[in-house]
PDB file of N, CA and C in Angstrom:
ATOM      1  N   UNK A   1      -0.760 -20.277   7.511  1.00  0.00           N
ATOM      2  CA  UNK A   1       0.322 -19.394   7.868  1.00  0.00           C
ATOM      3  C   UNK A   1      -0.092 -17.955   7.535  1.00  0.00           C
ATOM      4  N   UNK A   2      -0.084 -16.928   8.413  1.00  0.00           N
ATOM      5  CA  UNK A   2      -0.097 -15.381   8.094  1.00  0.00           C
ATOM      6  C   UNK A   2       0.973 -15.135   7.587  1.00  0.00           C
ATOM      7  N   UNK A   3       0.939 -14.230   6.911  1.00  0.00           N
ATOM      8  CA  UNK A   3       1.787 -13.783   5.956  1.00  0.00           C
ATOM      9  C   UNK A   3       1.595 -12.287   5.283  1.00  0.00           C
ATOM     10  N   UNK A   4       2.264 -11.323   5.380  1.00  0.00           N
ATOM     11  CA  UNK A   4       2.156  -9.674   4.600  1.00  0.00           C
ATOM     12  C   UNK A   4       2.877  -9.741   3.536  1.00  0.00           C
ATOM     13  N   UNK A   5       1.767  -8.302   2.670  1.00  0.00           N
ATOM     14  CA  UNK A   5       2.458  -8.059   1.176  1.00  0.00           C
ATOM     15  C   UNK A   5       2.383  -6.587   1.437  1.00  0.00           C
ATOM     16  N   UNK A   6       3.930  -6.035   1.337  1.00  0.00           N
ATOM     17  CA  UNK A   6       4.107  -4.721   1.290  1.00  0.00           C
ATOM     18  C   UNK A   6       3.963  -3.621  -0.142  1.00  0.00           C
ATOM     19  N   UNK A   7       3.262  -2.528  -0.034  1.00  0.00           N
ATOM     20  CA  UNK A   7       3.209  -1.645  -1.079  1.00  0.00           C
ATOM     21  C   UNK A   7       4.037  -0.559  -0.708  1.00  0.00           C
ATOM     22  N   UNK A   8       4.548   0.378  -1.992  1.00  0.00           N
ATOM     23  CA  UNK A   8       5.254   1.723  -1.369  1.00  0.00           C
ATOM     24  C   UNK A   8       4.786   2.466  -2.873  1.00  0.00           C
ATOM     25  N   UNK A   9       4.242   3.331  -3.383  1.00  0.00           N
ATOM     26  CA  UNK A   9       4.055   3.882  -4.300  1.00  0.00           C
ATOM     27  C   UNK A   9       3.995   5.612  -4.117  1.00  0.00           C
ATOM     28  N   UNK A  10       4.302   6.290  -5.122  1.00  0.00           N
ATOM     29  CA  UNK A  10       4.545   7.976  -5.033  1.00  0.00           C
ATOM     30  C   UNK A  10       2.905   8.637  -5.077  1.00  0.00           C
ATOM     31  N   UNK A  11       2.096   7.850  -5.880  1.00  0.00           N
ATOM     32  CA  UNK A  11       0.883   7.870  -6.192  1.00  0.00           C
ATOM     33  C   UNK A  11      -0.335   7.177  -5.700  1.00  0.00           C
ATOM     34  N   UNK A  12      -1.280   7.628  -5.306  1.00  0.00           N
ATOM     35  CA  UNK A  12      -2.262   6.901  -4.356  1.00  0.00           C
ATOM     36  C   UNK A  12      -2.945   6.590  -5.349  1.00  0.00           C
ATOM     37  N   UNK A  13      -2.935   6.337  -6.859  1.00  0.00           N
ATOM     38  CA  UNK A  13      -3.633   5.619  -7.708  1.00  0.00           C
ATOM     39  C   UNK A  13      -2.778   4.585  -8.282  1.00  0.00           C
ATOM     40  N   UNK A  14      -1.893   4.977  -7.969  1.00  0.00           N
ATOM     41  CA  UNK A  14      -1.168   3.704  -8.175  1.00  0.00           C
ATOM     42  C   UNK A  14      -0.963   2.481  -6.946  1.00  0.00           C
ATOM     43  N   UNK A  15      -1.400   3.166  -5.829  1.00  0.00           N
ATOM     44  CA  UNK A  15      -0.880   2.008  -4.980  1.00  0.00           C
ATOM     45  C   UNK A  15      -2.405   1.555  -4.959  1.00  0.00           C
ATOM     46  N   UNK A  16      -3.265   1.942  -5.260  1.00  0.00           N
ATOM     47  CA  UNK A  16      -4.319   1.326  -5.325  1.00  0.00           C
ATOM     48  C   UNK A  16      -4.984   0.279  -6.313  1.00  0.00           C
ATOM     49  N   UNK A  17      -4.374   0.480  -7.248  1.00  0.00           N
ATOM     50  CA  UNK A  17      -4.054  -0.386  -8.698  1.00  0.00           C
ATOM     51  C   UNK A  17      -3.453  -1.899  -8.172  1.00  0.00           C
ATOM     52  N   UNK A  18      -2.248  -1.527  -7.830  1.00  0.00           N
ATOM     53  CA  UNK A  18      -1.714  -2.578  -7.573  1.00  0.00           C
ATOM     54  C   UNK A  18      -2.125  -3.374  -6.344  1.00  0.00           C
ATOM     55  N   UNK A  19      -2.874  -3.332  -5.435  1.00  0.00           N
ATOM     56  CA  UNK A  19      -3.207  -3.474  -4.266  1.00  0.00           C
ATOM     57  C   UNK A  19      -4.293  -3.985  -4.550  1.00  0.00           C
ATOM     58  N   UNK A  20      -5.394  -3.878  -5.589  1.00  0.00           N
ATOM     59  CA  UNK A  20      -6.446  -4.490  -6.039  1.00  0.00           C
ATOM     60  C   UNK A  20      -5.744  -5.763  -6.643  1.00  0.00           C
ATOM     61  N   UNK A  21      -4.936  -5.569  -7.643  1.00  0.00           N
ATOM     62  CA  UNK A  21      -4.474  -6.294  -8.287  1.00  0.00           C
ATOM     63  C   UNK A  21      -4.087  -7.535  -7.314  1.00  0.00           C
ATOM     64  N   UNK A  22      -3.688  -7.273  -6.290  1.00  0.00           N
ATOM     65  CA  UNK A  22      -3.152  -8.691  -5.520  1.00  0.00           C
ATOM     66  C   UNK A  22      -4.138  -9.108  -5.029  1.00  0.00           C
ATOM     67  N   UNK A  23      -4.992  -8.404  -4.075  1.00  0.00           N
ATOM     68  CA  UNK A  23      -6.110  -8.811  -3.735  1.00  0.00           C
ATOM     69  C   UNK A  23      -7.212  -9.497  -4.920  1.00  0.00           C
ATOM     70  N   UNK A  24      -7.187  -9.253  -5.992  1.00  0.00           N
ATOM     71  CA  UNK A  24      -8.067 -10.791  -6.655  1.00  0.00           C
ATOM     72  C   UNK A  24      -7.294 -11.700  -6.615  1.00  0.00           C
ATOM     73  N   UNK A  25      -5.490 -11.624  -6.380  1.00  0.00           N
ATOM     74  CA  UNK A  25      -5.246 -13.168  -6.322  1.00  0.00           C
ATOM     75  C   UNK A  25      -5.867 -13.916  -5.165  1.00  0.00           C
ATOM     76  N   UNK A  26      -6.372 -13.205  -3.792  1.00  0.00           N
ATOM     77  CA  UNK A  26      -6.352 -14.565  -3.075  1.00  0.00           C
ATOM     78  C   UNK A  26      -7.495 -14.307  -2.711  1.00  0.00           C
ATOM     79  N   UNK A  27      -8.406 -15.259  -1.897  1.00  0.00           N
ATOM     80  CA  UNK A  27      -9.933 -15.948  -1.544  1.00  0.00           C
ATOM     81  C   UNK A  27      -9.861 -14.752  -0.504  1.00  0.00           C
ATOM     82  N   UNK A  28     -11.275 -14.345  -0.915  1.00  0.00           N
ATOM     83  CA  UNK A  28     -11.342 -13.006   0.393  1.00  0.00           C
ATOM     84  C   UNK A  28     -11.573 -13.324   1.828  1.00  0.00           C
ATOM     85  N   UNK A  29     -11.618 -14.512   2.018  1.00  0.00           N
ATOM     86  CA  UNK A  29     -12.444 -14.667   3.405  1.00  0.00           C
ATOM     87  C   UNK A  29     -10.772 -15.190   4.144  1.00  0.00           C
ATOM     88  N   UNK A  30      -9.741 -15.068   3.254  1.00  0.00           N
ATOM     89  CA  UNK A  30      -8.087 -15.563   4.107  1.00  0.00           C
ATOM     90  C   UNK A  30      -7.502 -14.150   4.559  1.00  0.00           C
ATOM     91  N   UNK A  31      -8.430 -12.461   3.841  1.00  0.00           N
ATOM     92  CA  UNK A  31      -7.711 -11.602   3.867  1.00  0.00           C
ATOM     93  C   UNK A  31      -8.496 -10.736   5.560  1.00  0.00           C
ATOM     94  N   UNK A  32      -7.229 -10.583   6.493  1.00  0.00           N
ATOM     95  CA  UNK A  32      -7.465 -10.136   7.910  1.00  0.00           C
ATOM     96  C   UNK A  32      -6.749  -9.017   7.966  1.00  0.00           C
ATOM     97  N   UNK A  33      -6.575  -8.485   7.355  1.00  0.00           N
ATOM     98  CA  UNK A  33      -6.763  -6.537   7.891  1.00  0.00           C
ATOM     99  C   UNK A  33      -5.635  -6.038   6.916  1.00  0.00           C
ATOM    100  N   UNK A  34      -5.712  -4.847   6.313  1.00  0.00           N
ATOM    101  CA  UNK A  34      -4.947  -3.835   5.708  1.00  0.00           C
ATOM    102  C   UNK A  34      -4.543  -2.531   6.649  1.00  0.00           C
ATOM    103  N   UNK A  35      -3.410  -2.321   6.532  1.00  0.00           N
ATOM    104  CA  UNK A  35      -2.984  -1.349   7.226  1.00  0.00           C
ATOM    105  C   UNK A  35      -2.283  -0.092   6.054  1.00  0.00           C
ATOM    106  N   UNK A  36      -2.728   1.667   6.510  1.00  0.00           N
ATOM    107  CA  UNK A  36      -2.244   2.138   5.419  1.00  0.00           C
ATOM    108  C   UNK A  36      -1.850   3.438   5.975  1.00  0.00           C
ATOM    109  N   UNK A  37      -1.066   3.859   5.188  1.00  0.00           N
ATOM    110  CA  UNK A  37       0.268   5.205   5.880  1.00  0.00           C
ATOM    111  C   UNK A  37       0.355   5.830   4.985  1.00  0.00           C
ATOM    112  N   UNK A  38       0.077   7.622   4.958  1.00  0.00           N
ATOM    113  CA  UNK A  38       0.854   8.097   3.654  1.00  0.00           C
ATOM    114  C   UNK A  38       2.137   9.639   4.680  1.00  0.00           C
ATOM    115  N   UNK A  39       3.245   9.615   4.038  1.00  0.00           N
ATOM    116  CA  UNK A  39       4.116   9.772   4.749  1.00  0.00           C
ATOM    117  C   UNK A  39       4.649  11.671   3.612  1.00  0.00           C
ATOM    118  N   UNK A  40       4.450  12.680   4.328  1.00  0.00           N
ATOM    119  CA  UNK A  40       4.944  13.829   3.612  1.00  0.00           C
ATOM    120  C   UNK A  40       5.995  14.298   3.657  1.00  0.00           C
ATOM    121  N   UNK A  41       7.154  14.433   2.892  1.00  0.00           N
ATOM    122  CA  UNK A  41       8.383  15.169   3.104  1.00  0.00           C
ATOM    123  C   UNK A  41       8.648  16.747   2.228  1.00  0.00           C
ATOM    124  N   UNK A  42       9.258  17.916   3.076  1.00  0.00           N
ATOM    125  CA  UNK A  42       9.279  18.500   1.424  1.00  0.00           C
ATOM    126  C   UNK A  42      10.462  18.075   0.572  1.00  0.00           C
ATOM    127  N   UNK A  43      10.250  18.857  -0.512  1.00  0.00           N
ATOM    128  CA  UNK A  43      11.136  18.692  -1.266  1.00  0.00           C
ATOM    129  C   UNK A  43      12.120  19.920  -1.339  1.00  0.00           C
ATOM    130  N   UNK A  44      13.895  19.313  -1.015  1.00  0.00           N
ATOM    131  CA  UNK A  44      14.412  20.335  -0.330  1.00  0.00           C
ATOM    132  C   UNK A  44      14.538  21.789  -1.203  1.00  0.00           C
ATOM    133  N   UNK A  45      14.951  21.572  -2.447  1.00  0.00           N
ATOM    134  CA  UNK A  45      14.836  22.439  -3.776  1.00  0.00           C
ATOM    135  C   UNK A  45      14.072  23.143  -4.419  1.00  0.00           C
ATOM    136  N   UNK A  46      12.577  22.739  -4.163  1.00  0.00           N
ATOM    137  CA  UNK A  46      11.580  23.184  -5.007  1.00  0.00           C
ATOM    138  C   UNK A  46      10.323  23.302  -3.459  1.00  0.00           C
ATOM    139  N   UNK A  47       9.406  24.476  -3.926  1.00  0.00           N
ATOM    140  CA  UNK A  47       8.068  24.371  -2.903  1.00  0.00           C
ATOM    141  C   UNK A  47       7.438  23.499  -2.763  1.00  0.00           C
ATOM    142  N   UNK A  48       7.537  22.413  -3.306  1.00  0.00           N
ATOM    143  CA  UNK A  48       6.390  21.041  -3.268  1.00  0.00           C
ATOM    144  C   UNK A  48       6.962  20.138  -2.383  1.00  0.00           C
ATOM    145  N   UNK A  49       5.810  19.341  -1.919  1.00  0.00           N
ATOM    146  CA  UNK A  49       6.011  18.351  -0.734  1.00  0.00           C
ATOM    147  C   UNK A  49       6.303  16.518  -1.429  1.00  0.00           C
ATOM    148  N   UNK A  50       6.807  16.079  -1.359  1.00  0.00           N
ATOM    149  CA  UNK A  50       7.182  14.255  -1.706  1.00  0.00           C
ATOM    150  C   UNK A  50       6.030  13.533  -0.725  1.00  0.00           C
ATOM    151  N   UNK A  51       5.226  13.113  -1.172  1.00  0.00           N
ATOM    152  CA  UNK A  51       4.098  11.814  -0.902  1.00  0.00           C
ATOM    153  C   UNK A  51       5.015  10.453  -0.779  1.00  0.00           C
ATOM    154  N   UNK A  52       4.489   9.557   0.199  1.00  0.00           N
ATOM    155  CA  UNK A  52       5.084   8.061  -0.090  1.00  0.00           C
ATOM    156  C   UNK A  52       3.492   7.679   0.728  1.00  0.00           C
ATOM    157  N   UNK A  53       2.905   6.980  -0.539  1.00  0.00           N
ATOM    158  CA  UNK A  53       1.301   6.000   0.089  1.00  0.00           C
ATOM    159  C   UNK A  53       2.016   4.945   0.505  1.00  0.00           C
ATOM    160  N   UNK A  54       1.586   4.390   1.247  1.00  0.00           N
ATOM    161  CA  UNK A  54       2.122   2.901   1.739  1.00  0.00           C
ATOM    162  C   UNK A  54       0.728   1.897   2.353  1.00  0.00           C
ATOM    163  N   UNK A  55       0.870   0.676   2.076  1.00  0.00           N
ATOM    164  CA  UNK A  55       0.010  -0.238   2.748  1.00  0.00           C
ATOM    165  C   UNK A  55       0.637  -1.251   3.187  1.00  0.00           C
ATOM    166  N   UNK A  56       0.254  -2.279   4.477  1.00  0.00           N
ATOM    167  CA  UNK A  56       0.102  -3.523   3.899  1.00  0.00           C
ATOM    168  C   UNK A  56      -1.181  -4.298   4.524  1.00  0.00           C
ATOM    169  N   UNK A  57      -1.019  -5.512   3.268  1.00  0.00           N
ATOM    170  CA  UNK A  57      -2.081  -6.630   3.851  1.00  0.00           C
ATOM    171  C   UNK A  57      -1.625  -7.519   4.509  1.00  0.00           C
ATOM    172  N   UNK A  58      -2.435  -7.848   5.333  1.00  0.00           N
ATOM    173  CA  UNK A  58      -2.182  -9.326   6.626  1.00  0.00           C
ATOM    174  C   UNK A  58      -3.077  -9.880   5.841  1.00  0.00           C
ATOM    175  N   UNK A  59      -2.912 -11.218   5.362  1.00  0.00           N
ATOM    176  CA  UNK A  59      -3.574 -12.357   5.206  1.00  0.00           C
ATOM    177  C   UNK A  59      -3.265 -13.999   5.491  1.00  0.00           C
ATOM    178  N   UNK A  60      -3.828 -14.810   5.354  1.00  0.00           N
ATOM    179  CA  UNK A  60      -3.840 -16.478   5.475  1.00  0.00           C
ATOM    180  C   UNK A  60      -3.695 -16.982   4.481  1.00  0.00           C
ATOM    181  N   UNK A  61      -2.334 -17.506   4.185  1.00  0.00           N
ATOM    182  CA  UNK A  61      -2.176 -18.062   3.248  1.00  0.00           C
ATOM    183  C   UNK A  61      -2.423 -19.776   3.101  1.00  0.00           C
TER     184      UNK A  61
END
């Protein structure tokens, strides 16, 4: 069965952390493609812009 695991993190070291982290749970040869988005908004109050990293993995479970 295919099956996705969604990430959403503020930090692209963090979504990368955790995204490793799942990926040693499963056998690499079940994992069929990662898809990845990072999305800018500003921030309405202050000069700085809001990051959202996002991924996901398609794999065979």
């Amino acid at each position: 069965m295919i099956q996705v695991k969604l990430f959403d993190r503020e930090h692209e070291k963090d979504l990368e952390k955790e995204m490793n982290r799942f990926l040693r749970g499963i056998d690499e040869t079940s994992l069929l493609d990662i898809k990845y988005n990072v999305a800018a908004m500003p921030e309405e109050e202050e000069e700085e812009q809001i990051y959202c990293f996002s991924a996901m993995i398609i794999y065979k479970a």
